[in-house]
Protein backbone atom coordinates (compact mmCIF):
# COMPACT_ATOMS: atom_id res chain seq x y z
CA UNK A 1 95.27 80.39 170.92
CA UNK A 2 95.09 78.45 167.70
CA UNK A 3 92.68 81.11 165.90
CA UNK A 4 95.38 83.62 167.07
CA UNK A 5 98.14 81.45 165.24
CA UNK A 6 96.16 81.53 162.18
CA UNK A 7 95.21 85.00 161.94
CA UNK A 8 99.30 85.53 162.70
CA UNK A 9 100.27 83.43 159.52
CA UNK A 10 97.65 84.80 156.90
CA UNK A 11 98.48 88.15 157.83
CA UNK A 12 101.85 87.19 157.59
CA UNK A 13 101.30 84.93 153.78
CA UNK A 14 99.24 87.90 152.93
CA UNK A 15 102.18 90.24 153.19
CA UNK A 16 104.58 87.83 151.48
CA UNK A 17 102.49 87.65 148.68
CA UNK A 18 102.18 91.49 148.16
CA UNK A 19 105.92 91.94 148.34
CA UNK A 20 106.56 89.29 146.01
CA UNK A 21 103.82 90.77 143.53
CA UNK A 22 105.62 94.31 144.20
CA UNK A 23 109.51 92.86 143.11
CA UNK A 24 108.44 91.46 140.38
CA UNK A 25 106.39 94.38 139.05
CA UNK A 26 109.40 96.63 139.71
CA UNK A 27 111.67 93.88 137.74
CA UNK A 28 111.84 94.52 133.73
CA UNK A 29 108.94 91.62 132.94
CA UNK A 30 109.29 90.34 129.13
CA UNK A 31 107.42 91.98 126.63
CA UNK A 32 104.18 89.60 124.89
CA UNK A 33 104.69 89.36 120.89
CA UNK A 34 101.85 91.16 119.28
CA UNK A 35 100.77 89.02 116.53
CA UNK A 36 97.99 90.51 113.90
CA UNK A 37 96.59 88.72 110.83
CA UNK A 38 94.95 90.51 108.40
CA UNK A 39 94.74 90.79 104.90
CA UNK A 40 93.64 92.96 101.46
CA UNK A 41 91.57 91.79 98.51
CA UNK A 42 90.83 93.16 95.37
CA UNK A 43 87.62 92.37 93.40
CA UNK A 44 85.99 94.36 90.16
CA UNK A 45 83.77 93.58 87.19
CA UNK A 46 85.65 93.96 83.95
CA UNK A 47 83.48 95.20 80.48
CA UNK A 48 85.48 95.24 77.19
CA UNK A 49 84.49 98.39 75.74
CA UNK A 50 86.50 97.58 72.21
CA UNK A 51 88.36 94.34 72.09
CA UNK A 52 89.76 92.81 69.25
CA UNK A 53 90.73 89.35 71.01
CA UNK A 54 86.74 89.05 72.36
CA UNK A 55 87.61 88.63 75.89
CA UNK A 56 84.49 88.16 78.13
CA UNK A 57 83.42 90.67 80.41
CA UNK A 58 83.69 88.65 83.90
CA UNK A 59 83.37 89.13 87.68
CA UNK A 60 87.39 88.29 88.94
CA UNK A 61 89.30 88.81 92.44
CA UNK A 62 92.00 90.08 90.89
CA UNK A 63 94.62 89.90 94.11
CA UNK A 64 94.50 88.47 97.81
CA UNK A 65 96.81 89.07 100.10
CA UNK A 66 96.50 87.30 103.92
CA UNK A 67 99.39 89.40 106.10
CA UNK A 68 100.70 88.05 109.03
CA UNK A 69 102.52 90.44 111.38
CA UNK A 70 104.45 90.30 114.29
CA UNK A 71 105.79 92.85 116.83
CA UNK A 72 108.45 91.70 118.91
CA UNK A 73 110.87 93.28 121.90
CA UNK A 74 114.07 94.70 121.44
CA UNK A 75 113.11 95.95 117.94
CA UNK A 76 112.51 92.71 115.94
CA UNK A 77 109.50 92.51 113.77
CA UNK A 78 108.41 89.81 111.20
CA UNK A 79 105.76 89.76 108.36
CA UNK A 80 104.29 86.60 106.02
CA UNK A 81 102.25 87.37 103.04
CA UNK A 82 100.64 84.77 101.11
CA UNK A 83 99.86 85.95 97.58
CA UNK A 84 96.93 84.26 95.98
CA UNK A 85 96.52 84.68 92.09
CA UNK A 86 95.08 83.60 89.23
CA UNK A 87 97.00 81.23 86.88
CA UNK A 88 97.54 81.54 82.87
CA UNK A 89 94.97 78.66 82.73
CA UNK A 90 92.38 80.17 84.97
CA UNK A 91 92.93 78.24 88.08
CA UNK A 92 93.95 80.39 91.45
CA UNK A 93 97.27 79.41 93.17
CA UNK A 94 99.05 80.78 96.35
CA UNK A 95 102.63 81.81 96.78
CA UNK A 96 104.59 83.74 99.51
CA UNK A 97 104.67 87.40 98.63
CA UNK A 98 106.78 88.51 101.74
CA UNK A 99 108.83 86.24 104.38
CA UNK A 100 111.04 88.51 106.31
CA UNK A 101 112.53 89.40 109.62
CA UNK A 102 112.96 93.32 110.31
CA UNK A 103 115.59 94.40 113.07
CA UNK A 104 115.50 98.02 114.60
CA UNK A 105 118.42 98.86 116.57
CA UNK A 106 117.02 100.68 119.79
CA UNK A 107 116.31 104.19 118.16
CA UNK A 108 118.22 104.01 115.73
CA UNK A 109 117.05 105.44 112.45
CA UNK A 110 118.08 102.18 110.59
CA UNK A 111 115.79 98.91 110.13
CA UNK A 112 118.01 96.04 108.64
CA UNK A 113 115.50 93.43 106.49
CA UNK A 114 116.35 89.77 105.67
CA UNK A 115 114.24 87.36 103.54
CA UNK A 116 111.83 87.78 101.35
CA UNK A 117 111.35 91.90 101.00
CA UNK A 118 110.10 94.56 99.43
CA UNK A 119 111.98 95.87 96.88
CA UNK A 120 113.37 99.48 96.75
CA UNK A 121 111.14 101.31 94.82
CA UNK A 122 107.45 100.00 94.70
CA UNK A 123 106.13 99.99 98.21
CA UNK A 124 106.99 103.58 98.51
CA UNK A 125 105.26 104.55 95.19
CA UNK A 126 102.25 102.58 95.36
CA UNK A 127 102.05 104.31 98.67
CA UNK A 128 102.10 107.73 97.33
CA UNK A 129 99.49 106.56 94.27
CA UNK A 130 97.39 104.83 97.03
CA UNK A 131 95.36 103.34 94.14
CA UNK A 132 97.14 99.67 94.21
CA UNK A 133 93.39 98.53 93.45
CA UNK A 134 93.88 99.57 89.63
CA UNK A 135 96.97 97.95 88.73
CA UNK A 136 100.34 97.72 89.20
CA UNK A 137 102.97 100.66 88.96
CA UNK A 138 104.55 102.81 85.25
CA UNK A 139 107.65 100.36 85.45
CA UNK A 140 105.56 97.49 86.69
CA UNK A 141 103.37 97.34 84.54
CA UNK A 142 105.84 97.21 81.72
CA UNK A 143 107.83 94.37 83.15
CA UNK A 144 111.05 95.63 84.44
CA UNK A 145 110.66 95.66 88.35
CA UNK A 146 108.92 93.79 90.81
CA UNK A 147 107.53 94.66 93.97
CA UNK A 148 109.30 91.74 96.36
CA UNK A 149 112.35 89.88 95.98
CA UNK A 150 114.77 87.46 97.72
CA UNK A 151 117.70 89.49 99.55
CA UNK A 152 119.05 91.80 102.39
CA UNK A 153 118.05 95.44 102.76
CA UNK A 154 118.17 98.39 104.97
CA UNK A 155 115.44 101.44 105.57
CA UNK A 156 116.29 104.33 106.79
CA UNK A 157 114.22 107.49 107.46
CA UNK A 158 115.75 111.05 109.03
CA UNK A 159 114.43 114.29 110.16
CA UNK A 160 110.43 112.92 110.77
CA UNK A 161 110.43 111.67 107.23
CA UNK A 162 112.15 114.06 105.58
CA UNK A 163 114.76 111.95 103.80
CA UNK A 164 113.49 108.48 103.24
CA UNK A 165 115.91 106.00 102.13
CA UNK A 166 115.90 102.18 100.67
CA UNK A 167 118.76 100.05 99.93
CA UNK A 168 118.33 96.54 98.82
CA UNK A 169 120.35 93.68 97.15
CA UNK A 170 118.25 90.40 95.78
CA UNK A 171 118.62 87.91 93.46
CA UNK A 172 116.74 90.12 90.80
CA UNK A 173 114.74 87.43 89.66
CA UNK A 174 111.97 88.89 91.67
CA UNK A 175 109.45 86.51 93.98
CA UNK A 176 107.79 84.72 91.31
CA UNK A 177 110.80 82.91 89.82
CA UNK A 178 113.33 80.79 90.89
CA UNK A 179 116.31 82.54 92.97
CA UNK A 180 118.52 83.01 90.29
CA UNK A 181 122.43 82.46 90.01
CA UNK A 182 125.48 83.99 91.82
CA UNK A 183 125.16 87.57 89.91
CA UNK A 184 122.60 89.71 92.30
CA UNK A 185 120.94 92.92 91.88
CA UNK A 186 122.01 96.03 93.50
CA UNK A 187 118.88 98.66 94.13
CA UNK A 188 118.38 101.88 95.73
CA UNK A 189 115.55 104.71 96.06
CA UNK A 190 116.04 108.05 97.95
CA UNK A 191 112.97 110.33 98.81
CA UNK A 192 113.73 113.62 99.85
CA UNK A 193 110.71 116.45 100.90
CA UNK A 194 111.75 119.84 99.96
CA UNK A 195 108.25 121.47 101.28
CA UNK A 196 106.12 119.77 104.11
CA UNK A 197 102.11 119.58 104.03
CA UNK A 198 99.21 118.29 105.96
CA UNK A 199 100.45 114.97 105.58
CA UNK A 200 103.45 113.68 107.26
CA UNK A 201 103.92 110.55 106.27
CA UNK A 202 107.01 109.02 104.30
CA UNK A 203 105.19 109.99 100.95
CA UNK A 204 103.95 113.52 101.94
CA UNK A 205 104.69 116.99 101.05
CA UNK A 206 107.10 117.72 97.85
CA UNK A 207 109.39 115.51 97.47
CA UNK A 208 112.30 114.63 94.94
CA UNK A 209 112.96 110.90 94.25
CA UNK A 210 115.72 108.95 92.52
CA UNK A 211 115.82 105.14 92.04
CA UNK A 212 118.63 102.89 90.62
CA UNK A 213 118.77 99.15 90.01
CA UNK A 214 122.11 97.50 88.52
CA UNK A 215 121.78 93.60 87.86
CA UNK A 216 122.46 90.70 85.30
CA UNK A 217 119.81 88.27 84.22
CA UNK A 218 120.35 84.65 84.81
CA UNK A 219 121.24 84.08 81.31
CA UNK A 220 123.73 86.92 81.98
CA UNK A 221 123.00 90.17 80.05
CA UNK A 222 122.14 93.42 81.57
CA UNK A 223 119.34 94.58 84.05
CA UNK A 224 119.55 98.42 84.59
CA UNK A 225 117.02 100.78 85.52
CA UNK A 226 116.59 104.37 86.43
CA UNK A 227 114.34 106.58 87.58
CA UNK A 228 113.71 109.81 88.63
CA UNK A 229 110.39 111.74 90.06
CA UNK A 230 108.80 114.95 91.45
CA UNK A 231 105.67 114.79 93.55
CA UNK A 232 103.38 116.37 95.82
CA UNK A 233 100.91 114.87 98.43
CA UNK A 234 98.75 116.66 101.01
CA UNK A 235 94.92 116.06 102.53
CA UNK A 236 93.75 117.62 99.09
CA UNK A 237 95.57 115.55 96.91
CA UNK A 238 98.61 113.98 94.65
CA UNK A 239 100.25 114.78 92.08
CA UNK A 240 103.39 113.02 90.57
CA UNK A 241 105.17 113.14 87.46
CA UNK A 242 107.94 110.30 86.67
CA UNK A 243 110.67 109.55 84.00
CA UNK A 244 112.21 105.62 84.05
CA UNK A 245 115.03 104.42 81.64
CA UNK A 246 115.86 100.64 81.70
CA UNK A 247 119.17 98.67 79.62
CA UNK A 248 118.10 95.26 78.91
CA UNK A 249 119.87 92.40 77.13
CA UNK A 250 119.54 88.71 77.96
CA UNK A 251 121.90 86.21 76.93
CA UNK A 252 125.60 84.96 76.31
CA UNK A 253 127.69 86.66 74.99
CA UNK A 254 124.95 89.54 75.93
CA UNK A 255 123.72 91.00 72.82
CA UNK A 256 123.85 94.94 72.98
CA UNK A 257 121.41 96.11 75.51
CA UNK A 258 118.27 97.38 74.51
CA UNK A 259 117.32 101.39 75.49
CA UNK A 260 113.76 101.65 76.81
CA UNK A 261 111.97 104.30 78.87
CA UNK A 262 108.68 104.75 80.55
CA UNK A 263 107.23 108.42 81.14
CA UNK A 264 104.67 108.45 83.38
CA UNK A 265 101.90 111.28 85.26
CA UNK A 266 99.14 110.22 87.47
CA UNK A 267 97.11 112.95 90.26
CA UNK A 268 94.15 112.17 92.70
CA UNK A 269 91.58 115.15 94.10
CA UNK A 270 90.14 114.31 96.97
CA UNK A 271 87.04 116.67 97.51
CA UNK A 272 87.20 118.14 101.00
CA UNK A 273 84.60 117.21 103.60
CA UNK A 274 83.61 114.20 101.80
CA UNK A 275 84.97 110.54 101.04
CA UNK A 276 85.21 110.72 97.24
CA UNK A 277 87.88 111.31 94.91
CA UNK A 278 88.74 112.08 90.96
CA UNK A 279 92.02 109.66 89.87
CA UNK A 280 93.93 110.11 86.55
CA UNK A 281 97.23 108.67 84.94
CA UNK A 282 98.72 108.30 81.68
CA UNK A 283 101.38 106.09 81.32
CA UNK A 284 103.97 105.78 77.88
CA UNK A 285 105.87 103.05 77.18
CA UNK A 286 108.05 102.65 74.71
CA UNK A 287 110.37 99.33 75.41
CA UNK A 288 113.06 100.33 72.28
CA UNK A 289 113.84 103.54 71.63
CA UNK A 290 116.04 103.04 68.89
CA UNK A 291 112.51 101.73 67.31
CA UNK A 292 109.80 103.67 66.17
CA UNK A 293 106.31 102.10 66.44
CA UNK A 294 106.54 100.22 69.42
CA UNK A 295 105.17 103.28 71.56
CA UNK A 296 101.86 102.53 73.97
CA UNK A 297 100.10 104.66 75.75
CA UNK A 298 98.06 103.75 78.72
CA UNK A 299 95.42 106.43 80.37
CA UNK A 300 93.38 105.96 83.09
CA UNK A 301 90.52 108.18 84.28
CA UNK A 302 88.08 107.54 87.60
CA UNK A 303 86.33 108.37 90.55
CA UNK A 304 86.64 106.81 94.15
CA UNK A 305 84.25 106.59 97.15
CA UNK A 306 85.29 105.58 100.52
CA UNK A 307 82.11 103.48 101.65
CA UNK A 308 84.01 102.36 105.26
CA UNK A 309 87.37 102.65 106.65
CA UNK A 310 88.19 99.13 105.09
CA UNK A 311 85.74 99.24 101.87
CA UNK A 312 86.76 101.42 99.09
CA UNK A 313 84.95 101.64 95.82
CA UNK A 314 86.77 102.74 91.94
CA UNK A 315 84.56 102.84 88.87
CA UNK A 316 87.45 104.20 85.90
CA UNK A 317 88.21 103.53 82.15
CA UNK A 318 91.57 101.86 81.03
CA UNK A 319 92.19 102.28 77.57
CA UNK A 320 95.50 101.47 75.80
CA UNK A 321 96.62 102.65 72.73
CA UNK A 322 99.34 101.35 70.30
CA UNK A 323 101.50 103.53 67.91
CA UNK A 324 101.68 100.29 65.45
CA UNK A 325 98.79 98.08 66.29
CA UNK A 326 99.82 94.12 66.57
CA UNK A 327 98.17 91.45 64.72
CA UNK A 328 94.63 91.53 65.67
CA UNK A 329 94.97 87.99 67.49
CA UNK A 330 98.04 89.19 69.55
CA UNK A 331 95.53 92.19 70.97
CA UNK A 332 94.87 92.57 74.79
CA UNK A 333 91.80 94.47 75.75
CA UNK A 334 92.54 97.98 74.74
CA UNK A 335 89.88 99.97 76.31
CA UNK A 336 88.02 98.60 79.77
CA UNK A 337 85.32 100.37 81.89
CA UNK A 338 86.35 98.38 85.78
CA UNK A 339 84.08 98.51 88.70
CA UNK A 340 87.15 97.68 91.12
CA UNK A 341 87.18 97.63 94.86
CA UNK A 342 89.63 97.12 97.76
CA UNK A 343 88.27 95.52 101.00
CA UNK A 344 90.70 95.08 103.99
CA UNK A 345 90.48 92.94 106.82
């Protein structure tokens, strides 16, 4: 009698468990945050070819970035990138790169950013260049935009990529400095792909591409820069020609702003069927051109070899010319052969 009782109740236990399990597997059950770490570093060997200052030729990490990244329900994602550098004095130092929250609206084509962010225009180019590894970007590399700032921005992306869009407003005293005063920078980059390729992404196919960036320094001034570009990118390759102008004047009363412009052209070949690649650019700056003289011109030529999925390899030269030399003391390296390489974790 009392084994018949206890087969009664764990048949009947058994059966309350199973319908319990089978409500709450047919109730919506909160989604798990997927959180990644990961991170990027870049490493080379640096030989001064001609060098009038007699810098050494050294071993350097050049850039490390540690990425923190999380995936949230309902649309929200986050990101935290520590920067770590090298100082003026030699030392290495971290900073935040990117602090940010990132809301997507359902499926909406919109994703609203807050906090530390990219800015409008260089996460999309060094995307289509692919060769962050090098160096920084044309207008980058001449000092007039940064790649992350302090603000509010929106992304937006129609028709499976084929108009990309970025609108962003920051302090304008980019992520390295101090936040800046009440005047804020207003910036904006449309992408739009008038033939598809082989590659879909954001950056694929030929596309047209206009950037803007209105702003006041600190000391109050002007901060303008435009740019416009035509490119192509497919499995076989990129190529990408650029034009930048940029209004600068710093102080009060603002002096009259100062017309400079950056011209830029840079291509990759990937050979087919194999992991290497050919990479070229040529960059001119010319900060004043109401000046003659002040003209450089940057060109870089080099070959890449994709050892593993997160190993790449770049032996190039980097030589910089002046139209008037400085003083001698005053030179950086003008021409460099760089072993450089990008690992990723």
């Amino acid at each position: 009698m009392l084994r018949g009782r206890h087969i009664r109740l764990t048949t009947l236990t058994a059966a309350i468990t199973m319908t319990a399990r089978t409500a709450l597997l047919g109730q919506a059950q909160p989604a798990q945050p997927a959180v990644t770490v990961g991170g990027v570093v870049y490493a080379q060997y640096a030989y001064q070819i001609s060098d009038t200052a007699n810098r050494a030729n050294n071993f350097d990490v050049t850039r490390a970035y540690l990425n923190v990244i999380g995936r949230f329900a309902e649309g929200l994602a986050t990101r935290v990138t520590a920067d770590i550098y090298r100082n003026a004095d030699g030392s290495t130092a971290y900073r935040l790169k990117y602090a940010y929250a990132a809301y997507t609206p359902g499926s909406s084509p919109l994703t609203f950013k807050l906090g530390l962010i990219h800015t409008a225009l260089l996460d999309w180019e060094e995307a289509l260049w692919d060769y962050r590894m090098q160096g920084t970007m044309p207008l980058e590399r001449g000092g007039y935009v940064s790649s992350a700032d302090f603000g509010a921005g929106v992304d937006g992306r129609w028709g499976g990529e084929r108009v990309n869009l970025q609108l962003a407003i920051v302090n304008g005293e980019n992520y390295n400095q101090a936040p800046g005063d009440k005047r804020k920078d207003f910036q904006a980059r449309a992408s739009v792909r008038l033939t598809g390729s082989d590659d879909a992404s954001r950056v694929g196919g030929l596309r047209l591409t206009g950037y803007a960036q209105l702003g006041t320094p600190n000391t109050g001034g002007t901060r303008n820069r435009f740019l416009g570009m035509v490119s192509y990118k497919s499995s076989l390759g990129t190529l990408a020609a650029e034009a930048g102008f940029t209004r600068t004047a710093v102080g009060t009363p603002a002096p009259a702003a100062t017309p400079g412009r950056v011209l830029a052209a840079y291509g990759v070949y990937r050979f087919p069927g194999t992991r290497a690649a050919l990479v070229g650019r040529v960059d001119l700056t010319d900060p004043n051109t109401n000046t003659a003289g002040d003209r450089t011109t940057r060109i870089i030529l080099g070959a890449s070899y994709q050892l593993t999925p997160n190993l790449r390899i770049l032996g190039d030269l980097d030589t910089v010319s002046y139209e008037t030399p400085p003083v001698p003391a005053l030179y950086a390296a003008r021409s460099q052969a760089l072993l450089q390489t990008q690992f990723t974790f």
